[in-house]
Protein backbone atom coordinates (compact mmCIF):
# COMPACT_ATOMS: atom_id res chain seq x y z
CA UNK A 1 -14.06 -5.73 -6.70
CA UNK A 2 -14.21 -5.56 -10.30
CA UNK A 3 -11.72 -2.60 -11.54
CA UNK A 4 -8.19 -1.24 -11.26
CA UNK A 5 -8.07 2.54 -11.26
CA UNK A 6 -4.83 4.02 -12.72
CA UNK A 7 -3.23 6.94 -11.74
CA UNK A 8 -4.46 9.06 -14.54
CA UNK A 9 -7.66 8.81 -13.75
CA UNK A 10 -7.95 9.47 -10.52
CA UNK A 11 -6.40 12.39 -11.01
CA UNK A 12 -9.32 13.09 -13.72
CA UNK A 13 -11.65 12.46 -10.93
CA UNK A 14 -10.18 14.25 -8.56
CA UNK A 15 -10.12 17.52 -10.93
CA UNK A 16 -14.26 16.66 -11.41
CA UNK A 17 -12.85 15.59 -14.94
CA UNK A 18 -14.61 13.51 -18.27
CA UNK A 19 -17.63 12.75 -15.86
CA UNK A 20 -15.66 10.29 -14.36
CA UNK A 21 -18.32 11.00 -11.31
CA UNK A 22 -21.06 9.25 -13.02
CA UNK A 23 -18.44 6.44 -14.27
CA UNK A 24 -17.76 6.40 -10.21
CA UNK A 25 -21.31 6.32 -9.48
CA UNK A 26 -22.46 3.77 -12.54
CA UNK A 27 -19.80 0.64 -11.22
CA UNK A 28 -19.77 2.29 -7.58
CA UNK A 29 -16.36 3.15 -5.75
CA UNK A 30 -16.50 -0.15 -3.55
CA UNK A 31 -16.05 -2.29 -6.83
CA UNK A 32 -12.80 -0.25 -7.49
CA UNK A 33 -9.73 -0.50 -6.00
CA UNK A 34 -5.89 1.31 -6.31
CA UNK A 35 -2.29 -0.72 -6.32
CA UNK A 36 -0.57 1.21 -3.83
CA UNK A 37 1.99 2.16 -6.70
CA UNK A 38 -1.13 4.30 -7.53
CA UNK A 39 -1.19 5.42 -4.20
CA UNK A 40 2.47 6.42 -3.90
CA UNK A 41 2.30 8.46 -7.57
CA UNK A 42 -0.64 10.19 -5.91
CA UNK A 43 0.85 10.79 -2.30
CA UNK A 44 4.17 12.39 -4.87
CA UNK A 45 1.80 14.19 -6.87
CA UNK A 46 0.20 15.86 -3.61
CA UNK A 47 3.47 16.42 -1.80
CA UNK A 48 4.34 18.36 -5.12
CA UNK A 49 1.71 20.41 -5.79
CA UNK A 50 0.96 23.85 -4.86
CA UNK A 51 -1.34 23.38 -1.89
CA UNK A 52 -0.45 19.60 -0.50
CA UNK A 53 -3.36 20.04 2.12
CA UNK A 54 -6.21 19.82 -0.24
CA UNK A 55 -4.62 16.85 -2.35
CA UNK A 56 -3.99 14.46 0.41
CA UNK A 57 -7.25 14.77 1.76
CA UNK A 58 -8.48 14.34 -1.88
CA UNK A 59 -6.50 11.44 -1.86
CA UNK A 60 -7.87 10.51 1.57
CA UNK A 61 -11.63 11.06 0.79
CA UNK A 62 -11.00 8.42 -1.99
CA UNK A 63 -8.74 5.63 -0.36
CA UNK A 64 -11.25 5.66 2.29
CA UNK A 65 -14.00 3.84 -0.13
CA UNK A 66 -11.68 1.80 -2.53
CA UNK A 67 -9.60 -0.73 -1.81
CA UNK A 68 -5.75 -0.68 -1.80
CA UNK A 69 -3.89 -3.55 -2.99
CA UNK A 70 -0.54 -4.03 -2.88
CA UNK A 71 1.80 -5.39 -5.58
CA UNK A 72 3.20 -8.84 -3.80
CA UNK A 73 1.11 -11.18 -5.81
CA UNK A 74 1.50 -9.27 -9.03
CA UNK A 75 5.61 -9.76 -8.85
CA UNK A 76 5.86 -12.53 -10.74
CA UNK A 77 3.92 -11.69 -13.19
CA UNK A 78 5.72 -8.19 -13.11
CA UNK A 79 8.76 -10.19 -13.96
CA UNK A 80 7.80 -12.82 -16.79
CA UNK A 81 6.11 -9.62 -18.47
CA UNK A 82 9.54 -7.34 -18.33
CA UNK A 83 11.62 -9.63 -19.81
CA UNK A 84 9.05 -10.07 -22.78
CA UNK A 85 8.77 -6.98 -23.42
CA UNK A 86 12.20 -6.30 -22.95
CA UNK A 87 13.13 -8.60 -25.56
CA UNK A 88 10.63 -7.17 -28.12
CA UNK A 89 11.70 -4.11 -27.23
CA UNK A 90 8.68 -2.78 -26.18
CA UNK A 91 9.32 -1.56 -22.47
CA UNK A 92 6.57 0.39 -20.69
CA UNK A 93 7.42 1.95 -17.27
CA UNK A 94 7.87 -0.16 -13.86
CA UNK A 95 5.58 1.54 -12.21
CA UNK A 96 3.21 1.26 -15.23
CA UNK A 97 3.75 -2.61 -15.63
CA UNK A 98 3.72 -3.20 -11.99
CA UNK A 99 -0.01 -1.54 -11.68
CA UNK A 100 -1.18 -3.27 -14.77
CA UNK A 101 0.48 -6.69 -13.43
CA UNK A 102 -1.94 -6.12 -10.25
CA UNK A 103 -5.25 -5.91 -12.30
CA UNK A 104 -3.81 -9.72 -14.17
CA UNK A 105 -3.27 -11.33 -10.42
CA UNK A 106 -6.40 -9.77 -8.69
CA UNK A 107 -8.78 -10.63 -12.09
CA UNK A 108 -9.25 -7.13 -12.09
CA UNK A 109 -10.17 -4.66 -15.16
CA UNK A 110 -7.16 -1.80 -15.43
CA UNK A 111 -9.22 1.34 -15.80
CA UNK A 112 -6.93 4.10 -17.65
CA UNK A 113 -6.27 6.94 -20.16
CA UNK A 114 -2.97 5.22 -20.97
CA UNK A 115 -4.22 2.40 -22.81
CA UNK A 116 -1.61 2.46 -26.00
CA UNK A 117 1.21 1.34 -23.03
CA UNK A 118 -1.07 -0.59 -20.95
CA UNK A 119 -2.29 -2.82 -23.89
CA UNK A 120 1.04 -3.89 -24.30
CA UNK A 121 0.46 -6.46 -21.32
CA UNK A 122 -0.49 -9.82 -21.94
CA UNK A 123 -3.65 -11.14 -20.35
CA UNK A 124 -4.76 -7.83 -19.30
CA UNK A 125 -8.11 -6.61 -19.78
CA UNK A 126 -8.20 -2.47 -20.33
CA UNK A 127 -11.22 0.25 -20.14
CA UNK A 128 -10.54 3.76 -20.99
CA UNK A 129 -13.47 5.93 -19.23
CA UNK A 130 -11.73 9.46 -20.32
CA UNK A 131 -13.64 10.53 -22.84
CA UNK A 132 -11.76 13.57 -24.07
């Protein structure tokens, strides 16, 4: 595995979005994987759209090829990061900061639209592949 896909972008993808297919295609979907934060804004985003049915298998048709990590090992540096940030008074979102902290502890490269709050992390290494 070599990338982190954020939420954003797999939305992108799913909507056949920025060419995010040939991104897909280029690194291949079994270098990529999805903190299951990712997976639960996804399962909400499904669950609240107008035709659930189509989004979870979406969701389903993707999971099944990438790899879903969860956020144990990434806690810590969740943590440390929080109260940095808090104290420059920077703060990004938990769920934002705990998928970012999951690329740092899995040497992974966060793939995302977002990067003006994910760049905020330290050690993290970003790559935006919406090209709008």
């Amino acid at each position: 595995m070599k990338y982190l896909i954020d939420t954003n972008v797999c939305i992108h993808f799913f909507r056949g979005k920025f060419s995010l297919i040939d991104s897909f295609e280029t690194v291949k979907l079994s270098n990529c994987a999805v903190s299951e934060i990712t997976l639960a804004e996804l399962i909400f985003g499904a669950e609240n759209s107008s035709n659930p049915k189509k989004n979870y298998k979406l969701i389903d048709k993707f999971t099944e090829r990438t790899k879903i990590l969860p956020i144990y090992n990434a806690i810590g540096i969740y943590a440390k990061e929080k109260v940095r940030l808090r104290k420059k008074g920077e703060m990004i979102s938990d769920f934002d900061l705990l998928i970012g902290s999951t690329a740092i502890s899995n040497d992974l490269i966060m793939v995302t639209e977002n990067v003006k709050e994910f760049k905020r992390i330290n050690g993290i290494r970003i790559e935006n592949w919406v090209n709008r």
